[in-house]
C-alpha atoms as a PDB file:
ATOM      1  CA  UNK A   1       0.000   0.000   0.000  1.00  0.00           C
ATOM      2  CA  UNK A   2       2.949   2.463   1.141  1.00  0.00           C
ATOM      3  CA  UNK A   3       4.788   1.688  -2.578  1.00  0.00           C
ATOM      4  CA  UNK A   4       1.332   2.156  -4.466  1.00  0.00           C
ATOM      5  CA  UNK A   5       0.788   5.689  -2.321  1.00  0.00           C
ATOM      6  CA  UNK A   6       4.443   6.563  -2.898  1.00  0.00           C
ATOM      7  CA  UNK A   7       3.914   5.886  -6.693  1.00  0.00           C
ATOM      8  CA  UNK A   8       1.270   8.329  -7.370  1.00  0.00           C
ATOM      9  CA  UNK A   9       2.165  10.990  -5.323  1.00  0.00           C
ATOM     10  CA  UNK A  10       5.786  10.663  -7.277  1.00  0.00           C
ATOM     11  CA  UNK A  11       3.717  10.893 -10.653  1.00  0.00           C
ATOM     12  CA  UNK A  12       1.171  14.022  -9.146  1.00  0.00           C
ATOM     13  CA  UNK A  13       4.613  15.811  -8.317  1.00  0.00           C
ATOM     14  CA  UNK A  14       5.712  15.305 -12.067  1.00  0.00           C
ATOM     15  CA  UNK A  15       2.398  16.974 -13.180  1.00  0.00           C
ATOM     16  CA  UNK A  16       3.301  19.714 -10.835  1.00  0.00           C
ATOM     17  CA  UNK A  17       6.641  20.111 -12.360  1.00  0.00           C
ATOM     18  CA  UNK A  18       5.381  19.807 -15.912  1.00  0.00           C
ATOM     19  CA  UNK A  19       2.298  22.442 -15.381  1.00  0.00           C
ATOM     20  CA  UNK A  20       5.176  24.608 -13.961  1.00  0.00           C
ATOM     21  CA  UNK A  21       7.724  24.170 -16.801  1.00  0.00           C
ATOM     22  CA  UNK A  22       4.724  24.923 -19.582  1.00  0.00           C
ATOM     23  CA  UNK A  23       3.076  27.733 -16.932  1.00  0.00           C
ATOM     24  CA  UNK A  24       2.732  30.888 -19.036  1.00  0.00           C
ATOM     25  CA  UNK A  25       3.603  33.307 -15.970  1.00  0.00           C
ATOM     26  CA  UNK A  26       6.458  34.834 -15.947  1.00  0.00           C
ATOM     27  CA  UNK A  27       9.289  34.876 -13.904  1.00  0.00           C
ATOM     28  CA  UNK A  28      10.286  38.089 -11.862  1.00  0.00           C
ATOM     29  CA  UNK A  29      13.449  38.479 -10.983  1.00  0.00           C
ATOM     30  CA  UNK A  30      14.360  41.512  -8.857  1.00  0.00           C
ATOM     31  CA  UNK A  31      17.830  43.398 -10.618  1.00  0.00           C
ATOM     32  CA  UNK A  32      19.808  44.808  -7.241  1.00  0.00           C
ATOM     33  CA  UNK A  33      20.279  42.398  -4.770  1.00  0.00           C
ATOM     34  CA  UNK A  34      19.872  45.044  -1.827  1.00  0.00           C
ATOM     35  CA  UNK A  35      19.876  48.800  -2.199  1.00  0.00           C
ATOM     36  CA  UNK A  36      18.951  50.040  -5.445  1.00  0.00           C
ATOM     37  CA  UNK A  37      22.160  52.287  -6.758  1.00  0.00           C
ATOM     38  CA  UNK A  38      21.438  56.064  -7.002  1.00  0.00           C
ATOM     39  CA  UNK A  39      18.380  55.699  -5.344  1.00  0.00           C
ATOM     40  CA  UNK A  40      16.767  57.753  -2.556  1.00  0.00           C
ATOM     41  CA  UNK A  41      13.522  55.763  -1.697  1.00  0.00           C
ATOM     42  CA  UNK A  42      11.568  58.926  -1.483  1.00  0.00           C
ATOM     43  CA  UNK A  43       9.098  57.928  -4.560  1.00  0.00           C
ATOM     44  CA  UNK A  44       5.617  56.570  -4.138  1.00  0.00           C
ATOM     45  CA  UNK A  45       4.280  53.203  -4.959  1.00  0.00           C
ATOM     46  CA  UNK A  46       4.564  51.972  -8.124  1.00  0.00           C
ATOM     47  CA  UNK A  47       1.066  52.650 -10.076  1.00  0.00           C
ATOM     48  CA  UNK A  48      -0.519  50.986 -12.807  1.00  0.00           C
ATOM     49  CA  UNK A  49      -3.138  53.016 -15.022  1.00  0.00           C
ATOM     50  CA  UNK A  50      -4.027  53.319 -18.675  1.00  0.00           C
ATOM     51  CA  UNK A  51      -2.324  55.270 -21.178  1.00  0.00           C
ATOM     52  CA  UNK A  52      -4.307  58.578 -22.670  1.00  0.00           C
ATOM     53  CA  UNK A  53      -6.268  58.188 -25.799  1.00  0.00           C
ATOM     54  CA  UNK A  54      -4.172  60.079 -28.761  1.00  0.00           C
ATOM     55  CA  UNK A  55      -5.073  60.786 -31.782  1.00  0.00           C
ATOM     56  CA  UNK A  56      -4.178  58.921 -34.985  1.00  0.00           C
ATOM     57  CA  UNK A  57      -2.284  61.470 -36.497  1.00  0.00           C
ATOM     58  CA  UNK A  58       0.154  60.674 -33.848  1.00  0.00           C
ATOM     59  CA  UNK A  59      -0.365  57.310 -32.614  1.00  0.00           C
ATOM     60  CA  UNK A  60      -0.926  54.115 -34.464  1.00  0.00           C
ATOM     61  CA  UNK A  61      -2.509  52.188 -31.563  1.00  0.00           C
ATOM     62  CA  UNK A  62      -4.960  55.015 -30.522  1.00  0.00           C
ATOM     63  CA  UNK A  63      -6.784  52.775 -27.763  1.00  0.00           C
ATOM     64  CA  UNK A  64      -5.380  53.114 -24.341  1.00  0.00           C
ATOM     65  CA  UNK A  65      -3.630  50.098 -22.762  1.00  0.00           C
ATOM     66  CA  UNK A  66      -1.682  49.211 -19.531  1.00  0.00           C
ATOM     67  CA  UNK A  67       1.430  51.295 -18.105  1.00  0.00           C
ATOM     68  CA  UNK A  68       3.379  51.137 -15.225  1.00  0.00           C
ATOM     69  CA  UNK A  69       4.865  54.165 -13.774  1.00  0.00           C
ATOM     70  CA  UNK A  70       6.542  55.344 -10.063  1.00  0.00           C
ATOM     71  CA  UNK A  71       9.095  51.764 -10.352  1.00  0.00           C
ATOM     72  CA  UNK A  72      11.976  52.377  -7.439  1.00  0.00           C
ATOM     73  CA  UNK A  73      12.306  48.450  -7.561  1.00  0.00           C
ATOM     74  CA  UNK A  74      13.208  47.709 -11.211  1.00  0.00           C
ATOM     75  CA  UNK A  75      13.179  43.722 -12.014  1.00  0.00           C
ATOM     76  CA  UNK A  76      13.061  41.413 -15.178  1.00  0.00           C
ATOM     77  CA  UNK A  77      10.203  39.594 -16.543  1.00  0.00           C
ATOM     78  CA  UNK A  78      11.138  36.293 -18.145  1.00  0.00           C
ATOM     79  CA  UNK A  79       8.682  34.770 -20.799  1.00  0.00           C
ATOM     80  CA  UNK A  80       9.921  31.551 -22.087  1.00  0.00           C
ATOM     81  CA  UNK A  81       9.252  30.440 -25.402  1.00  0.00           C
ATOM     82  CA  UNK A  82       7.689  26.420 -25.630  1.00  0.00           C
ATOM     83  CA  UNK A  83      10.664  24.390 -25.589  1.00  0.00           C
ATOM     84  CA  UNK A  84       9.979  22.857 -28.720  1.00  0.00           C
ATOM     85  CA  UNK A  85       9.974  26.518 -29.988  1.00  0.00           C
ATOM     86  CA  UNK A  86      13.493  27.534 -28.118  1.00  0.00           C
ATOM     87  CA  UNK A  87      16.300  28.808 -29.896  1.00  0.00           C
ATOM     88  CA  UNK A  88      18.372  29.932 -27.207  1.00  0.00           C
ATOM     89  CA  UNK A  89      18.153  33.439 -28.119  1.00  0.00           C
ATOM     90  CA  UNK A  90      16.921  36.172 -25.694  1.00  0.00           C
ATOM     91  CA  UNK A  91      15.613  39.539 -25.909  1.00  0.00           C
ATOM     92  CA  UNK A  92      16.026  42.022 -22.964  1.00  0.00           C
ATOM     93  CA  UNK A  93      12.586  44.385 -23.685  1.00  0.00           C
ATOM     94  CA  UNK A  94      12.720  47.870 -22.882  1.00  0.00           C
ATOM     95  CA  UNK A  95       8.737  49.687 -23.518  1.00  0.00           C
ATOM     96  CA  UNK A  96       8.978  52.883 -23.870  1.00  0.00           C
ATOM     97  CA  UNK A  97       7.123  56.112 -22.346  1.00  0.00           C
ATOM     98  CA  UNK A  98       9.592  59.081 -22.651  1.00  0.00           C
ATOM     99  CA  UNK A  99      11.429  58.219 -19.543  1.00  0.00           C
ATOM    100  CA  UNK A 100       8.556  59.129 -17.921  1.00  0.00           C
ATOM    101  CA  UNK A 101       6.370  55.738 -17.482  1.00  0.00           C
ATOM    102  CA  UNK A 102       6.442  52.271 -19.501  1.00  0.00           C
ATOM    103  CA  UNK A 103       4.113  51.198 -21.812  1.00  0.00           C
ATOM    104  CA  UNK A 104       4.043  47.635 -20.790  1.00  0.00           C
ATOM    105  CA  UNK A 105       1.421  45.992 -22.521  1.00  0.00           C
ATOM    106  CA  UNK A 106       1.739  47.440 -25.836  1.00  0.00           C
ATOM    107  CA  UNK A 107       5.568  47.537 -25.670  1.00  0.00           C
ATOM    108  CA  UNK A 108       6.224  44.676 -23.308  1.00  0.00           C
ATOM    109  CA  UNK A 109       3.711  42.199 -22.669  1.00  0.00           C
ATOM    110  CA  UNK A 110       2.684  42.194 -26.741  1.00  0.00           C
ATOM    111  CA  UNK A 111       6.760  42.071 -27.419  1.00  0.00           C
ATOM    112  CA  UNK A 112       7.722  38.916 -25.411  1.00  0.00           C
ATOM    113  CA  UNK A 113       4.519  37.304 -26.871  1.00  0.00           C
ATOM    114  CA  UNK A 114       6.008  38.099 -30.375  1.00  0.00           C
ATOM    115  CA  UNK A 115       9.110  37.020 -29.097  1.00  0.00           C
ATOM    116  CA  UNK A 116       8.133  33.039 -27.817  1.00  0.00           C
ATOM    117  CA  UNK A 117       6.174  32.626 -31.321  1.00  0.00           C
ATOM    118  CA  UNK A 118       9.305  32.726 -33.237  1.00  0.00           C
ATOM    119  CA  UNK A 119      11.688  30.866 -30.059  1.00  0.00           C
ATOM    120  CA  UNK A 120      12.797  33.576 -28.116  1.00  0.00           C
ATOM    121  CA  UNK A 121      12.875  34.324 -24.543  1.00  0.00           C
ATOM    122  CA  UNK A 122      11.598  37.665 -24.028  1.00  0.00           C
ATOM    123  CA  UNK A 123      12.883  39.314 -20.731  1.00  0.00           C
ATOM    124  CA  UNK A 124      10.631  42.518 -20.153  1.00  0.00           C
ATOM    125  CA  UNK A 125      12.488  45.146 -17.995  1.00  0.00           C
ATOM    126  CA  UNK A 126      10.550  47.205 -15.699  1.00  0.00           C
ATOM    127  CA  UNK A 127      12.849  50.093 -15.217  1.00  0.00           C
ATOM    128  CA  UNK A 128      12.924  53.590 -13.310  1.00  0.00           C
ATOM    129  CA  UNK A 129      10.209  55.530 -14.110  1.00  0.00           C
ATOM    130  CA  UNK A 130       9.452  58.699 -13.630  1.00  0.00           C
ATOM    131  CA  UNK A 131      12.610  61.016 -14.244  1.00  0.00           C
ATOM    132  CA  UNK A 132      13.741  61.953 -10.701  1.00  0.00           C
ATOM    133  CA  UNK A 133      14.054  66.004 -10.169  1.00  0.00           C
ATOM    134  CA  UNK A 134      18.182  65.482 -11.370  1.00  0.00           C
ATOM    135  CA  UNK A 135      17.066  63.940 -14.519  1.00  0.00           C
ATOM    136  CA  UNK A 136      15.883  66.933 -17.129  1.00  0.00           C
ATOM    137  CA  UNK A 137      12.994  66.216 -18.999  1.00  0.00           C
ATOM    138  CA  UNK A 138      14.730  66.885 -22.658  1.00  0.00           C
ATOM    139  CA  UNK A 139      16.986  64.709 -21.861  1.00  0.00           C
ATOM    140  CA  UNK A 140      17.612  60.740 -21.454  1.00  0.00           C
ATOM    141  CA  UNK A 141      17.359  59.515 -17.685  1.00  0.00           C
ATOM    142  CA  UNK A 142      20.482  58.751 -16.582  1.00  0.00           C
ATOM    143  CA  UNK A 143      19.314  55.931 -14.168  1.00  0.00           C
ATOM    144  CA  UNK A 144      17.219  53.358 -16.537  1.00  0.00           C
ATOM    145  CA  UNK A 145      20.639  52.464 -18.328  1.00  0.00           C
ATOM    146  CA  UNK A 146      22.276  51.324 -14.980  1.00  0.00           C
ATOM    147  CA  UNK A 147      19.241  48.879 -15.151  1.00  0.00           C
ATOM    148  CA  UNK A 148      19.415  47.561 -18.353  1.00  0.00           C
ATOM    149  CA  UNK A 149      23.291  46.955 -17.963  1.00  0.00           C
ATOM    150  CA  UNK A 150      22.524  44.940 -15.283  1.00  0.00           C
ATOM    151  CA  UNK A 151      19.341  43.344 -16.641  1.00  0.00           C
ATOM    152  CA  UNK A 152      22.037  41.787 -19.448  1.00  0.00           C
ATOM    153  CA  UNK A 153      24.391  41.084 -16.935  1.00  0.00           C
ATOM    154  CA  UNK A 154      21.597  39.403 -14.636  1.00  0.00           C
ATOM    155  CA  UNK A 155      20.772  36.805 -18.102  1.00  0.00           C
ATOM    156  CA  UNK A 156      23.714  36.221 -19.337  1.00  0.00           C
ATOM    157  CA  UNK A 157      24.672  35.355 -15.285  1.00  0.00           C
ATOM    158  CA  UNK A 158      21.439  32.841 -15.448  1.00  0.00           C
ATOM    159  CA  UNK A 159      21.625  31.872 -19.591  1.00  0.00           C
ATOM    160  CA  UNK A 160      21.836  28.173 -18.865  1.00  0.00           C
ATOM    161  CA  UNK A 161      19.227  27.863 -15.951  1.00  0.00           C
ATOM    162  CA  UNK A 162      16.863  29.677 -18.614  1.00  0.00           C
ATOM    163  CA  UNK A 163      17.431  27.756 -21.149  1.00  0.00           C
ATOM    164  CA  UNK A 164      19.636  30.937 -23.087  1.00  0.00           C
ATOM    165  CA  UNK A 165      22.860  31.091 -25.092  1.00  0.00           C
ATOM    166  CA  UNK A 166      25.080  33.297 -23.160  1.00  0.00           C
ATOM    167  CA  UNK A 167      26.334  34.275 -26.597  1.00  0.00           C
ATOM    168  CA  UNK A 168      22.295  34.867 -28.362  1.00  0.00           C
ATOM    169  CA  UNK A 169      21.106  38.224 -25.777  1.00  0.00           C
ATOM    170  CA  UNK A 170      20.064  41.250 -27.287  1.00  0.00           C
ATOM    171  CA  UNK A 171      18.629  43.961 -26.647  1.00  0.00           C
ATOM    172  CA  UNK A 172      15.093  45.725 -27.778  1.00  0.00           C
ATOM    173  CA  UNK A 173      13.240  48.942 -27.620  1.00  0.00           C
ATOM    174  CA  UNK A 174      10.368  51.250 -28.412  1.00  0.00           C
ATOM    175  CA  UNK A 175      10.827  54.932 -28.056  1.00  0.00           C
ATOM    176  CA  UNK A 176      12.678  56.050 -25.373  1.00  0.00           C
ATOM    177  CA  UNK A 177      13.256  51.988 -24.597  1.00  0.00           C
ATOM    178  CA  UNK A 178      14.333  52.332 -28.187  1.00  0.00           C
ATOM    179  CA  UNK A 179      17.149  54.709 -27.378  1.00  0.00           C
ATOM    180  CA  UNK A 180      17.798  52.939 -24.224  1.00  0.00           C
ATOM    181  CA  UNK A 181      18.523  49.858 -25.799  1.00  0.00           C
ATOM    182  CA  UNK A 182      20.965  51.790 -28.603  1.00  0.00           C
ATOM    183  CA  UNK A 183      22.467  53.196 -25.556  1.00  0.00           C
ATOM    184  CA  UNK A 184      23.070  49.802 -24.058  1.00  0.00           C
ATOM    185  CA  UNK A 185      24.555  47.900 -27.017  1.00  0.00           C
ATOM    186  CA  UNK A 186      27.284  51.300 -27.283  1.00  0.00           C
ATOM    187  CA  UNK A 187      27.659  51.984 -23.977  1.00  0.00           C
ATOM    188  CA  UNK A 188      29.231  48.354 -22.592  1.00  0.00           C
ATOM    189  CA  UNK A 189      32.955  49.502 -22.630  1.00  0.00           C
ATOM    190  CA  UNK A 190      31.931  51.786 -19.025  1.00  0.00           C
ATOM    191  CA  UNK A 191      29.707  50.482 -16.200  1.00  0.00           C
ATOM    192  CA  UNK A 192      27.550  53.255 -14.890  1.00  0.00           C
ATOM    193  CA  UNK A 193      27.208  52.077 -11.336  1.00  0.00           C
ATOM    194  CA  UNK A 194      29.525  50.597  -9.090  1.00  0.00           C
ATOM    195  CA  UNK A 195      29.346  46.843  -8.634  1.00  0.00           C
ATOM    196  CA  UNK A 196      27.662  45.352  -6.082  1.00  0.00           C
ATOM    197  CA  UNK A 197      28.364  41.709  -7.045  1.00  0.00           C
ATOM    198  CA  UNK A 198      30.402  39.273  -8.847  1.00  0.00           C
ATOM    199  CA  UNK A 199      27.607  39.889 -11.629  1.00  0.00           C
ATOM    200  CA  UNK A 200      29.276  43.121 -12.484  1.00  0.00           C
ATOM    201  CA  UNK A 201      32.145  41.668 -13.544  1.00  0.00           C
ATOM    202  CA  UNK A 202      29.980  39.605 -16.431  1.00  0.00           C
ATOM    203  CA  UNK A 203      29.904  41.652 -19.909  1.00  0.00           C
ATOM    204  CA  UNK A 204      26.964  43.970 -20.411  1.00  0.00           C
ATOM    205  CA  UNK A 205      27.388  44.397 -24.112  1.00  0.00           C
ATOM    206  CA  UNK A 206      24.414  42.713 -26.140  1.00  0.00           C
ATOM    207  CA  UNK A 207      24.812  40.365 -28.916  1.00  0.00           C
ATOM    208  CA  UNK A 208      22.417  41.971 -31.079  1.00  0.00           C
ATOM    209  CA  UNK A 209      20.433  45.171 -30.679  1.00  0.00           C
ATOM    210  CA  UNK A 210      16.693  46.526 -32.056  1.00  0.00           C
ATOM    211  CA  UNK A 211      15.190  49.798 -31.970  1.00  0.00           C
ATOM    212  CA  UNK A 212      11.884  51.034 -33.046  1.00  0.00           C
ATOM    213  CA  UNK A 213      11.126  54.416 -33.186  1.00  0.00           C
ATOM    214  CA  UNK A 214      13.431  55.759 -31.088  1.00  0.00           C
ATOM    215  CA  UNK A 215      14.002  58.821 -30.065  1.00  0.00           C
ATOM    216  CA  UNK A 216      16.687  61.350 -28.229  1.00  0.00           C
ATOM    217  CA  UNK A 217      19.140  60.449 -30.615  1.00  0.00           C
ATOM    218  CA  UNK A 218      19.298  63.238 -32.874  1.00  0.00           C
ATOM    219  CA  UNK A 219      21.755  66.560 -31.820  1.00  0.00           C
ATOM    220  CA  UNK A 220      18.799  69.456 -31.097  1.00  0.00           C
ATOM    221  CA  UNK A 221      18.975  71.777 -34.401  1.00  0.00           C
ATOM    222  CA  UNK A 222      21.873  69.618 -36.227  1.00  0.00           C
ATOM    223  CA  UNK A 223      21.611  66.499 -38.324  1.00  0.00           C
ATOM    224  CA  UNK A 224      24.386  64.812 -36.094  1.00  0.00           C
ATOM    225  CA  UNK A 225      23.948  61.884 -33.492  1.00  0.00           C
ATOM    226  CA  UNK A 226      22.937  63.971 -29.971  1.00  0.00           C
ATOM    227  CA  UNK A 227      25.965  64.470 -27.996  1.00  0.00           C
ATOM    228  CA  UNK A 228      27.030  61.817 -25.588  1.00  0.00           C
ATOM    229  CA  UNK A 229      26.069  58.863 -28.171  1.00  0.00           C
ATOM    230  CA  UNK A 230      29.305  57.401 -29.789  1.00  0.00           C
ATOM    231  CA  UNK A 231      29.748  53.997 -31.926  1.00  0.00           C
ATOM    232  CA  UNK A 232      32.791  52.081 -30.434  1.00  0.00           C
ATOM    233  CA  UNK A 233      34.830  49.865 -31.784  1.00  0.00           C
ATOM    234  CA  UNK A 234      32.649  46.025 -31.201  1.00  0.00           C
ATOM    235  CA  UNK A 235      29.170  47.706 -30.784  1.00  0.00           C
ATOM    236  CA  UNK A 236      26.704  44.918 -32.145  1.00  0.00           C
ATOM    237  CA  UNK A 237      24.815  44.897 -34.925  1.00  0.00           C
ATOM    238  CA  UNK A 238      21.859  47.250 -34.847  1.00  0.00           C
ATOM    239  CA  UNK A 239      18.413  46.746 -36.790  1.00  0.00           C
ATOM    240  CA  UNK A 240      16.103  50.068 -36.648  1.00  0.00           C
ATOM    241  CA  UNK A 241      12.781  50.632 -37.772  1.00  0.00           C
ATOM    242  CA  UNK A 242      10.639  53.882 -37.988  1.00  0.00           C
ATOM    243  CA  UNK A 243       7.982  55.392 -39.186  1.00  0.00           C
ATOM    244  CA  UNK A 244       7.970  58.253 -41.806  1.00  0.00           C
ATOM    245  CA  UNK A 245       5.506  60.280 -40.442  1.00  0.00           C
ATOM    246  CA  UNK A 246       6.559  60.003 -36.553  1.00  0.00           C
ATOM    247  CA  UNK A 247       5.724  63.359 -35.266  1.00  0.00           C
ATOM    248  CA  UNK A 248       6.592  62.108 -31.960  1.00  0.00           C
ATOM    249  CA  UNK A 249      10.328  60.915 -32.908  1.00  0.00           C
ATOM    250  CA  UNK A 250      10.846  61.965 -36.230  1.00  0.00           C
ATOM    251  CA  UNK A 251      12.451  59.496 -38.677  1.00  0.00           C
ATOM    252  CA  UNK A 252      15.768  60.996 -38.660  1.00  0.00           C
ATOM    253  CA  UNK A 253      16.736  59.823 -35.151  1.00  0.00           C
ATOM    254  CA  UNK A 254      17.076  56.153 -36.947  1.00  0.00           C
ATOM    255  CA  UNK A 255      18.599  57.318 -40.359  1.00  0.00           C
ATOM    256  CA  UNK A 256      21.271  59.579 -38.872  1.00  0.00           C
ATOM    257  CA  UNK A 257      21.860  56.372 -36.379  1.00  0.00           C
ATOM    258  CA  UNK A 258      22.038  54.441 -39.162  1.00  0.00           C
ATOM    259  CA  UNK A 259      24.567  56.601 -41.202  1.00  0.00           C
ATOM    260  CA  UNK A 260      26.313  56.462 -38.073  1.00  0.00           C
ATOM    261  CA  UNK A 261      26.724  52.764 -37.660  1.00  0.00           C
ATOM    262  CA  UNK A 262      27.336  52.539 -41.336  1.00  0.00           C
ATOM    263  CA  UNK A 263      30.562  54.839 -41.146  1.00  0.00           C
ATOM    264  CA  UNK A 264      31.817  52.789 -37.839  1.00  0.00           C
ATOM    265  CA  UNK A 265      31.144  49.719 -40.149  1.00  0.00           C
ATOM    266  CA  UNK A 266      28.594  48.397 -37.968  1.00  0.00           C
ATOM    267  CA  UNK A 267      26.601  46.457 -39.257  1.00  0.00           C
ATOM    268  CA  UNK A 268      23.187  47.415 -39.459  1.00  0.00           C
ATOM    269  CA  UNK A 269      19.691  47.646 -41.299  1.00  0.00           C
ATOM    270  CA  UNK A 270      16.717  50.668 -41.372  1.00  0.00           C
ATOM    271  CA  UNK A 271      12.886  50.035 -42.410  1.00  0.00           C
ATOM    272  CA  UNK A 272      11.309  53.642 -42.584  1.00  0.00           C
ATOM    273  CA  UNK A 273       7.929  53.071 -43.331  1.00  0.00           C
ATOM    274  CA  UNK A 274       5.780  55.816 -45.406  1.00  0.00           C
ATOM    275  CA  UNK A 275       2.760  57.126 -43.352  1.00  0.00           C
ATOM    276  CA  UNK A 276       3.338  55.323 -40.250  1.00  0.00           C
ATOM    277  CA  UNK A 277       3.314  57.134 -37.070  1.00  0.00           C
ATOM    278  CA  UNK A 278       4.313  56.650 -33.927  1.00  0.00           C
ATOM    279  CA  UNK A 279       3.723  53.695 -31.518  1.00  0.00           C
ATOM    280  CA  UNK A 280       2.998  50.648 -33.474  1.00  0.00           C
ATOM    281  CA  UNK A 281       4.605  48.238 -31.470  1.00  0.00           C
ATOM    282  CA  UNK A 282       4.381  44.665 -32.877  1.00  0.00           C
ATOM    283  CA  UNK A 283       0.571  44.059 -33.632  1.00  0.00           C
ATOM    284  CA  UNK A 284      -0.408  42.618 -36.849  1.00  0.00           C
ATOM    285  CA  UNK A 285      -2.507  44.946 -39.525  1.00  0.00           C
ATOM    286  CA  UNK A 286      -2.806  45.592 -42.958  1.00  0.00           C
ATOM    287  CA  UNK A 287      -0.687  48.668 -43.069  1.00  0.00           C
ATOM    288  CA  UNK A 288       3.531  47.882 -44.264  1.00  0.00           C
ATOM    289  CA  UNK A 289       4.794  49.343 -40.917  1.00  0.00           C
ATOM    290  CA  UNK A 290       3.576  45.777 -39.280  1.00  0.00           C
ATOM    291  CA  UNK A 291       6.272  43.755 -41.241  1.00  0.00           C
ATOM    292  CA  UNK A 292       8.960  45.145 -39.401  1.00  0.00           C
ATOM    293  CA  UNK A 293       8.754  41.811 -37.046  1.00  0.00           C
ATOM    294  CA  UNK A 294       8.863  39.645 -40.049  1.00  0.00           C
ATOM    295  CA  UNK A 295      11.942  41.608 -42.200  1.00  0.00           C
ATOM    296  CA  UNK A 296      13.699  41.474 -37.813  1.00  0.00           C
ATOM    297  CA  UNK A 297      13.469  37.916 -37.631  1.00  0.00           C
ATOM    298  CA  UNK A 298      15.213  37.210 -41.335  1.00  0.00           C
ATOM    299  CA  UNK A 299      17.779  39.747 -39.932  1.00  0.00           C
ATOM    300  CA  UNK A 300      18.229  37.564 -36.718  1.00  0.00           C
ATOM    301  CA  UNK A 301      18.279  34.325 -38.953  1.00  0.00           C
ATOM    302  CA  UNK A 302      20.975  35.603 -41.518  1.00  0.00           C
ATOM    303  CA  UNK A 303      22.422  36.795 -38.408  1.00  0.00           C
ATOM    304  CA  UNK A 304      22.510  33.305 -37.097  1.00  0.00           C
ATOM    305  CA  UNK A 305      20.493  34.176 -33.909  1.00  0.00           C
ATOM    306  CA  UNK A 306      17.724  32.348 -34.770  1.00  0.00           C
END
């Protein structure tokens, strides 16, 4: 009686496992192990509320949907692809929101979804929003890269436990995500925080890097890159995609980016799509700016990512 009891509570423990493995929730991991760097504590909770409703001329997805703003505890997300599906490949998400919230369903939630239905693990990073009173508002925050170094750090520390190629993380973004994750992939030669563990001593520099509509990367007046934002020597390759008619970012953020790359012979690839406005994120329609998914995953294929 004890070996037939033993038997099936052995086999109800292997469902367990297996309903865990194929469990679509996500797994948060927390980035800092104690005190967040640069950080005073003095913000509120973290908030969750619905983005305004905009109008088409400047918006493609004119609908509101989820954002997250107030985050003084920035984590990761991790959605794993089926593991039929896997490729080993990962994708660090960064949503955008002008430094000022995240757009996490549109550019986070919808992104790692895209992600796992071509085999990659998408790793959504929830990091500090709003700008804190040192942080000026025409300007990139200063603290949401010390996040996403680490968030790269923090999976390529943890590749094999989830199922990731420590040498297949990259790096995506939308809007200001967008230039966060540009800013990531060409700023890995400097940390911007002192370490805190032996995680810091792991390379922050993505494999691969995409940005979407991007923005704060153009010089204010001038048609060069903004000051600060350099192309060194190993920056990865970079795929961009924007729309034409972006009155939010304007198109030329990407293209001079793109020149940019081209003359540090990075390479790189640019979809500027006629019409399209801002915030398209990856949703499926009949308008051209929705193949930018498809034309990125050739380029991660050719690439050998995929």
């Amino acid at each position: 009686m004890h070996h037939v009891l033993a038997f099936w509570l052995l086999i109800l423990a292997m469902n367990f496992a297996q309903a865990a493995e194929n469990s679509t929730a996500p797994v948060l991991v927390e980035l800092w192990p104690g005190a967040v760097p640069d950080e005073d504590g003095k913000l509120g909770p973290e908030r969750t509320r619905l983005s305004p409703k905009l109008d088409r001329k400047q918006v493609e997805v004119t609908e509101p949907t989820q954002l997250i703003t107030d985050v003084s505890k920035p984590l990761i997300a991790i959605h794993r692809p089926d593991q039929a599906k896997n490729s080993g490949a990962a994708m660090v998400i960064c949503p955008g929101g002008g430094y000022w919230d995240l757009y996490w369903e549109l550019e986070g939630q919808e992104v790692a979804a895209w992600l796992n239905s071509i085999g990659i693990t998408g790793v959504i990073l929830k990091y500090r929003v709003p700008r804190r009173p040192d942080e000026p508002k025409n300007e990139p925050a200063r603290r949401p890269l010390q996040d996403a170094q680490r968030a790269v750090r923090l999976v390529r520390n943890h590749a094999v436990k989830w199922g990731i190629h420590p040498d297949r993380i990259g790096i995506v973004g939308f809007s200001a995500g967008g230039h966060l994750a540009l800013s990531t992939a060409t700023s890995f030669e400097k940390r911007t925080y002192e370490p805190v563990d032996t995680i810091d001593q792991i390379s922050s520099r993505p494999n691969f890097a995409v940005s979407v509509y991007p923005g704060y990367l153009k010089a204010k007046d001038k048609d060069e890159l903004a000051p600060g934002l350099q192309i060194p020597k190993g920056t990865p390759p970079i795929f961009l995609a924007h729309g034409g008619e972006d009155l939010i970012s304007p198109p030329e953020h990407s293209v001079l980016m793109y020149l940019a790359l081209r003359r540090a012979s990075v390479p790189a690839e640019l979809h500027v799509y006629a019409g399209a406005a801002h915030d398209f994120g990856v949703r499926t329609n009949a308008h051209p700016y929705s193949t930018w998914t498809t034309s990125c995953a050739q380029w991660l294929r050719e690439l050998g990512f995929l």
